[in-house]
N, C-alpha and C. Protein backbone atom coordinates (compact mmCIF):
# COMPACT_ATOMS: atom_id res chain seq x y z
N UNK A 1 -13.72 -2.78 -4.97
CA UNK A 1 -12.76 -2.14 -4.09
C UNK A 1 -11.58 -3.08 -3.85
N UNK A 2 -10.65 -2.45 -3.54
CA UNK A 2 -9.51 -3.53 -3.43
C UNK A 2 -9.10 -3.58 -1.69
N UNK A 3 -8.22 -4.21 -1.33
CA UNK A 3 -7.95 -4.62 -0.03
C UNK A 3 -6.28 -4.34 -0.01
N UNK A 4 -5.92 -2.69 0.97
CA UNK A 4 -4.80 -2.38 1.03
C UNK A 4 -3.72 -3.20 2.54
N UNK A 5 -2.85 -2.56 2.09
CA UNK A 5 -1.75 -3.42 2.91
C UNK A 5 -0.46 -2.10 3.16
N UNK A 6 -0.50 -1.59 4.83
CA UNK A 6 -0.01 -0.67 4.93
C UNK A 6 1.35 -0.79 5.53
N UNK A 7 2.82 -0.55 4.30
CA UNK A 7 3.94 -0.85 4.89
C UNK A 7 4.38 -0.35 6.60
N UNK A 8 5.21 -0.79 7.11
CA UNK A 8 5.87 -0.18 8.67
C UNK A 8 5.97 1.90 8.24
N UNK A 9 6.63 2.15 7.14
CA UNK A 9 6.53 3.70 7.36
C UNK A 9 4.98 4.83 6.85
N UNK A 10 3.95 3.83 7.12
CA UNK A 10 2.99 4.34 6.97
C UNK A 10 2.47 4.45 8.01
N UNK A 11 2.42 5.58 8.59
CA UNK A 11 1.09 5.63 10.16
C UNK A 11 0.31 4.86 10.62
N UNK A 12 -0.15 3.97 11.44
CA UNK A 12 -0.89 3.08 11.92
C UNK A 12 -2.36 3.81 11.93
N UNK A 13 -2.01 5.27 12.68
CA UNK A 13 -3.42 5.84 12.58
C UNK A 13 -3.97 5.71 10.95
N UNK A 14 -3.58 5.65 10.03
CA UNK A 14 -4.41 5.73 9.07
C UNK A 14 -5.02 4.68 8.58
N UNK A 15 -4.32 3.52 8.93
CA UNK A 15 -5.49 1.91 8.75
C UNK A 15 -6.76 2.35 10.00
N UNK A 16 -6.29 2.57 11.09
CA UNK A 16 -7.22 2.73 11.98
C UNK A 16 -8.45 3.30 11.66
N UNK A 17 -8.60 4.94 11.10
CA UNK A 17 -9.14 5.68 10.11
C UNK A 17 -10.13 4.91 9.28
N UNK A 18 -9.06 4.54 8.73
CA UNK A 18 -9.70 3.74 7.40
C UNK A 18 -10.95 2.56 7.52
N UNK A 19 -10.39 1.61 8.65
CA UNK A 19 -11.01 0.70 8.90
C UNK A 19 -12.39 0.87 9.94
N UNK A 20 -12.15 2.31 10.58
CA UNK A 20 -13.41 2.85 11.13
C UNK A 20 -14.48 2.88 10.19
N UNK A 21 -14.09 3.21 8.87
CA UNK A 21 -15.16 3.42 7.99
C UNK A 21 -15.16 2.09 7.21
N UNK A 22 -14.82 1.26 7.66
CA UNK A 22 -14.93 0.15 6.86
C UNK A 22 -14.16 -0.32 5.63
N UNK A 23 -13.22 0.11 5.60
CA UNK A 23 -12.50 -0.04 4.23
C UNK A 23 -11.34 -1.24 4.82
N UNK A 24 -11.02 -2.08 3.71
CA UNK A 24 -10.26 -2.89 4.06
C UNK A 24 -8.70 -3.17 4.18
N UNK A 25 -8.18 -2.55 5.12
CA UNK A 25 -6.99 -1.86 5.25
C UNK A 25 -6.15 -2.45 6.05
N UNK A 26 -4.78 -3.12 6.27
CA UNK A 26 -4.41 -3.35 7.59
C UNK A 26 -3.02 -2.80 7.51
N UNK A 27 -2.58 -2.57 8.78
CA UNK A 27 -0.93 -1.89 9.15
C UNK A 27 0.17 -3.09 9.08
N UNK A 28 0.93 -2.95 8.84
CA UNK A 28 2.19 -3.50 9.08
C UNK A 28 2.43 -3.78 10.03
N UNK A 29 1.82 -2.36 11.15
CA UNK A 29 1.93 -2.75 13.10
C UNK A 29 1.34 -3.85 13.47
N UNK A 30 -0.38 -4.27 12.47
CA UNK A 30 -1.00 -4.32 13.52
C UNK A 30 -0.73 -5.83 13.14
N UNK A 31 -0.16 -6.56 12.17
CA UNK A 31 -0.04 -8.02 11.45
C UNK A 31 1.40 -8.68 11.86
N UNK A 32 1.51 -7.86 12.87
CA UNK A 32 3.65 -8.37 13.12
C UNK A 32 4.30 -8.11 12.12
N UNK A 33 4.40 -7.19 10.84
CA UNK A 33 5.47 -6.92 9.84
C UNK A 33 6.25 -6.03 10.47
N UNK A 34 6.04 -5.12 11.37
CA UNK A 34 7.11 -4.43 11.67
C UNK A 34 8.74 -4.55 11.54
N UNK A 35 9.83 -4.12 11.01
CA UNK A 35 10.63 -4.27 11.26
C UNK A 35 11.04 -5.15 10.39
N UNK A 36 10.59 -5.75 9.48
CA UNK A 36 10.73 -6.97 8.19
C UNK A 36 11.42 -5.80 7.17
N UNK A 37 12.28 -6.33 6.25
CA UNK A 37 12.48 -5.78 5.11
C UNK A 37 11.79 -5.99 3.75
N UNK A 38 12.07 -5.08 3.14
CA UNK A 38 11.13 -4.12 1.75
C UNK A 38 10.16 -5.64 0.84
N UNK A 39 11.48 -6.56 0.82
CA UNK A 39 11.32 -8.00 0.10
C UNK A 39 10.15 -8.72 1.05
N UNK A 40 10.45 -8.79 2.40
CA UNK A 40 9.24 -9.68 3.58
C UNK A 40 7.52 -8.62 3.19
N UNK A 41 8.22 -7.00 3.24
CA UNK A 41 6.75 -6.42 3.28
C UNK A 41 5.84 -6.61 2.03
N UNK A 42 6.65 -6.70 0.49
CA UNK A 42 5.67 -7.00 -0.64
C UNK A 42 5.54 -8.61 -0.43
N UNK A 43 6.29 -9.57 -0.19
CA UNK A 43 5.78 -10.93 -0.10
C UNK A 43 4.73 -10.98 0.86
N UNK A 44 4.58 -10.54 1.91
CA UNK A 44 3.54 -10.52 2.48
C UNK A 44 1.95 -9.90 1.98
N UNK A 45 1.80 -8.71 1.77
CA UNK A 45 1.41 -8.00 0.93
C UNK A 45 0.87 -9.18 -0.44
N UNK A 46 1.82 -9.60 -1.13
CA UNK A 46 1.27 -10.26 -2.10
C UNK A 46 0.47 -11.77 -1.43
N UNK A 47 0.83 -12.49 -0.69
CA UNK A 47 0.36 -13.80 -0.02
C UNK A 47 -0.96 -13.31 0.48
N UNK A 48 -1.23 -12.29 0.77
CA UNK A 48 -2.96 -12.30 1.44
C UNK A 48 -3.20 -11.35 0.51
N UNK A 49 -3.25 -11.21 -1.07
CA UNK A 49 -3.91 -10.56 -2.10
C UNK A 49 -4.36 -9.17 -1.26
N UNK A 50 -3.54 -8.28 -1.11
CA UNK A 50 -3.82 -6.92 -1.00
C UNK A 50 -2.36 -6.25 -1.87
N UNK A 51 -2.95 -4.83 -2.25
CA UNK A 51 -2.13 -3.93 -2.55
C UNK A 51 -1.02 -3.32 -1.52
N UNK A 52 -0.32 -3.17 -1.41
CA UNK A 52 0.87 -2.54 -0.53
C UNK A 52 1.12 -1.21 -1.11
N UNK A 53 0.96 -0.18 0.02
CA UNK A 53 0.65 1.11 0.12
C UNK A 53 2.33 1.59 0.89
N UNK A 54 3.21 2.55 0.40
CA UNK A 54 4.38 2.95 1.09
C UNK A 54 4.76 4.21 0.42
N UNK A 55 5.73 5.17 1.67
CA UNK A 55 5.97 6.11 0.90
C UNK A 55 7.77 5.92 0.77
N UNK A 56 8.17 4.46 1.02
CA UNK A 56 9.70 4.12 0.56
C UNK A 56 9.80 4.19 -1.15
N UNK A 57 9.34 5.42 -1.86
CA UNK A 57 9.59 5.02 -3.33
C UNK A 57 10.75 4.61 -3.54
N UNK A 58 11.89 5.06 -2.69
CA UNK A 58 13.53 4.85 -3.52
C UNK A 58 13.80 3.09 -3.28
N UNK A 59 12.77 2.14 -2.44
CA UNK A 59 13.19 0.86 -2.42
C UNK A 59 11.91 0.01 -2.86
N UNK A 60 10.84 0.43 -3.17
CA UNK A 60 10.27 0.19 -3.83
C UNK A 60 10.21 -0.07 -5.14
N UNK A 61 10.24 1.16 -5.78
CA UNK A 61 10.58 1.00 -7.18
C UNK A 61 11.10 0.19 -7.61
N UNK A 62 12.75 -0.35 -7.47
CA UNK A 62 13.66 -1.36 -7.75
C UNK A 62 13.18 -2.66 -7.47
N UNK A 63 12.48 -2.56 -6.54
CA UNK A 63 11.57 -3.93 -5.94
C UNK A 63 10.46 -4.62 -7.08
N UNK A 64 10.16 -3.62 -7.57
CA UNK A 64 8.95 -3.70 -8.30
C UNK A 64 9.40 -4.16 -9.72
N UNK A 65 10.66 -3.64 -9.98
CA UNK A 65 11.16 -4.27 -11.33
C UNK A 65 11.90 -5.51 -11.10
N UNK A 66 12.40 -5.41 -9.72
CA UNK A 66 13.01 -6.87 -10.37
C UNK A 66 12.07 -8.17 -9.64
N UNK A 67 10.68 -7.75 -9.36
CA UNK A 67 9.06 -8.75 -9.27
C UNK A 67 9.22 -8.85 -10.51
N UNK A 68 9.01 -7.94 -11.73
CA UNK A 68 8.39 -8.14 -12.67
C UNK A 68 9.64 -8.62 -13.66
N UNK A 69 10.51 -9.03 -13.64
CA UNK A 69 11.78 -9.44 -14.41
C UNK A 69 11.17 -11.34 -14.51
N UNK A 70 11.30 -11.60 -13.57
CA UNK A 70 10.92 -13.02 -13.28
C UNK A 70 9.38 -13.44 -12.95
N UNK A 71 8.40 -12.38 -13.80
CA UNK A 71 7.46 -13.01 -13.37
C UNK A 71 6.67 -13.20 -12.12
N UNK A 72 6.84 -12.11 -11.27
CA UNK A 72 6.32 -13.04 -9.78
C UNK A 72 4.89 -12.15 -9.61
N UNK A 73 4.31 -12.47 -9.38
CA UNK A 73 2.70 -12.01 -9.13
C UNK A 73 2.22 -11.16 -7.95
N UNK A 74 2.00 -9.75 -7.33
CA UNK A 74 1.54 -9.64 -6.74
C UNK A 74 0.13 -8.55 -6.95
N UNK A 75 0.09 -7.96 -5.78
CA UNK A 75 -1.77 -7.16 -6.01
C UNK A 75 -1.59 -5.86 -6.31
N UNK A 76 -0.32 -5.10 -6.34
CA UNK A 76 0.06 -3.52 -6.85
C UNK A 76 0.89 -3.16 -5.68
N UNK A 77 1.69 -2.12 -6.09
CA UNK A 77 2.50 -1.54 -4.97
C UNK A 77 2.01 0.01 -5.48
N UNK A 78 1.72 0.60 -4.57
CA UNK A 78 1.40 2.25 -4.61
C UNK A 78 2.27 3.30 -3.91
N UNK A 79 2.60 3.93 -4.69
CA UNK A 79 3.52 4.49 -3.98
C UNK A 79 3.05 6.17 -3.60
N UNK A 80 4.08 6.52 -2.64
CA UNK A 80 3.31 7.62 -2.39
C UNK A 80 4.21 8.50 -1.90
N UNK A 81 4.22 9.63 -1.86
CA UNK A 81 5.23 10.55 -1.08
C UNK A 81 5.09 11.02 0.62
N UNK A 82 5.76 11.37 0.95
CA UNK A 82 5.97 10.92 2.69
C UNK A 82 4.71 12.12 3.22
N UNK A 83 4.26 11.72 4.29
CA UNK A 83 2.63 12.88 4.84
C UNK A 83 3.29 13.16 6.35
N UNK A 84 2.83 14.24 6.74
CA UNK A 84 3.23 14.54 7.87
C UNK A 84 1.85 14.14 8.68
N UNK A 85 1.74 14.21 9.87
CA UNK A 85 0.89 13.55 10.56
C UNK A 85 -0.05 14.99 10.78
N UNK A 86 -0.14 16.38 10.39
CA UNK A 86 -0.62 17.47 9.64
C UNK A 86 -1.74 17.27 8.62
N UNK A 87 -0.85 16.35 8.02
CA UNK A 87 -1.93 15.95 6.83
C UNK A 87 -2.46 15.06 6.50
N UNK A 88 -2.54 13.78 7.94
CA UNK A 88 -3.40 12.73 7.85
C UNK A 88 -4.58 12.57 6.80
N UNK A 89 -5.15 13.78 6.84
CA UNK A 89 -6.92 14.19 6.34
C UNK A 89 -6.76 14.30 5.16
N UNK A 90 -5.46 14.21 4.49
CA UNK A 90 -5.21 14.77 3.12
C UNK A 90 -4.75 13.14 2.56
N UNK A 91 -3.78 12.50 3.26
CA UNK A 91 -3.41 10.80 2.71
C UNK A 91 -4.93 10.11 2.60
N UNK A 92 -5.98 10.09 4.01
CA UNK A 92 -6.66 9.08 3.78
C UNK A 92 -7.75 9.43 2.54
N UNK A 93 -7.89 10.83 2.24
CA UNK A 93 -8.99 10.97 1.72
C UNK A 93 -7.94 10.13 0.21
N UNK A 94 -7.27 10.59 -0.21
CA UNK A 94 -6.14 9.79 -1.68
C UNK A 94 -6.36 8.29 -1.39
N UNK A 95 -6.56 7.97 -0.04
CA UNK A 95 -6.17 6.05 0.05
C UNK A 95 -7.74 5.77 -0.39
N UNK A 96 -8.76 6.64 -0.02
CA UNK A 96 -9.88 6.14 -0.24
C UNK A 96 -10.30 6.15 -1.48
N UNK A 97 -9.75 7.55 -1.74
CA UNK A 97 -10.02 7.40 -3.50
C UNK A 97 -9.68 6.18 -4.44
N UNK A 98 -8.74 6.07 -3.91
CA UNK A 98 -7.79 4.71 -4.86
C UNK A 98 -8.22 3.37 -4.30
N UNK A 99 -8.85 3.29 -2.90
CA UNK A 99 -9.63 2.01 -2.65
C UNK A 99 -11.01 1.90 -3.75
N UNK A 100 -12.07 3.36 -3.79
CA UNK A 100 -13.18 3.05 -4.46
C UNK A 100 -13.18 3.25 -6.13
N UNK A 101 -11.73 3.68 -6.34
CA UNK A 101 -11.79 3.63 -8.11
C UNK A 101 -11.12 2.76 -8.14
N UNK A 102 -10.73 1.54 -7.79
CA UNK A 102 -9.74 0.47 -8.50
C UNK A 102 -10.53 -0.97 -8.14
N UNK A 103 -10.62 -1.61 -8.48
CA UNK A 103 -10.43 -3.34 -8.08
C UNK A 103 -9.85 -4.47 -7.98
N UNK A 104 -9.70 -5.17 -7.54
CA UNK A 104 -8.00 -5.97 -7.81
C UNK A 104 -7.75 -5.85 -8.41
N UNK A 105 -7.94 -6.61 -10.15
CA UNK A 105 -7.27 -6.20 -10.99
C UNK A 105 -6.70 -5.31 -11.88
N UNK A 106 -7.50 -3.92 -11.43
CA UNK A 106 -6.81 -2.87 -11.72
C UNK A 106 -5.24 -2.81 -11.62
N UNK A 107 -5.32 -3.14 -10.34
CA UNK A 107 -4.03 -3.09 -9.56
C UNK A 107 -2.80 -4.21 -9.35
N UNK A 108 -3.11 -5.24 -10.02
CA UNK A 108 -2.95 -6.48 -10.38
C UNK A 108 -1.05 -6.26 -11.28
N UNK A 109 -0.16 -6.85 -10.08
CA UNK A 109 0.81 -6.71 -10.81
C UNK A 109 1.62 -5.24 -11.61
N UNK A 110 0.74 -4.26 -11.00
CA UNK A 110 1.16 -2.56 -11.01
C UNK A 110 1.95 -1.59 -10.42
N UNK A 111 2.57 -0.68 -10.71
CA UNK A 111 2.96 0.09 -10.36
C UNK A 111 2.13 1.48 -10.07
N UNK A 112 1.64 2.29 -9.40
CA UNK A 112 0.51 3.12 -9.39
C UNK A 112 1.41 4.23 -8.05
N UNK A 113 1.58 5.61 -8.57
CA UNK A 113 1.45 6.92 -7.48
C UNK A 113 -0.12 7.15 -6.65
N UNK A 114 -0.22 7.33 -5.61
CA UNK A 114 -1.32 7.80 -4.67
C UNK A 114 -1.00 9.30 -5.51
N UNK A 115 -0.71 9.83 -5.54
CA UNK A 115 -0.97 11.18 -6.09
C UNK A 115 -1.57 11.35 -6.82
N UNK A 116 -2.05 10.24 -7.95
CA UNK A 116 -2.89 10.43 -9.33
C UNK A 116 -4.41 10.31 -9.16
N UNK A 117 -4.79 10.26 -7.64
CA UNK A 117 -6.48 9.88 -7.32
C UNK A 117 -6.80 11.12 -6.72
N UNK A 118 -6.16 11.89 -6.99
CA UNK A 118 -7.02 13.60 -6.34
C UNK A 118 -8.26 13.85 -6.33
């Protein structure tokens, strides 16, 4: 299983969720990232070996190529499209999927959609 890392525009309730059941998840709220930019949230994210989970694809993406231009190492960025708080029940069951089919190195230096673990 891998160990996610949940940017500032991801719901807090859903690490909460998550971590009820034991999965290894933490918020952006709950670690002081709040309010850091796109560059602070994957460096962080990468420094305590977890995946970083966001539904910023339009600053992500670009982020992710120019990590991988120079080489820089982190645990995956997943991207995801925005959930209304409606469909909490519908994100975590996708975060869980993609926690119990992957392992670090699955995710190791990746680019990966939450949409593809249905």
């Amino acid at each position: 299983m891998i160990a996610l890392y949940l940017d500032e525009n991801v719901p807090p309730l859903v690490a909460n969720l998550l971590q009820a059941e034991k999965y290894d998840v933490i918020s952006a709220h709950e670690v002081g990232m709040f309010g850091k930019d796109d560059e602070e949230q994957l460096q962080y994210a990468a420094s305590s070996g977890r995946a970083l989970l966001t539904f910023n694809q339009k600053h992500f993406r670009p982020l992710y190529d120019r990590w991988w231009g120079p080489g820089r190492s982190h645990s995956g960025i997943v991207l995801s499209r925005q959930y209304k708080l409606d469909e909490i029940g519908e994100l975590v069951r996708l975060i869980r999927n993609l926690i119990v089919r992957n392992n670090a190195e699955d995710l190791t230096n990746s680019l990966v959609y939450l949409q593809a673990y249905q």
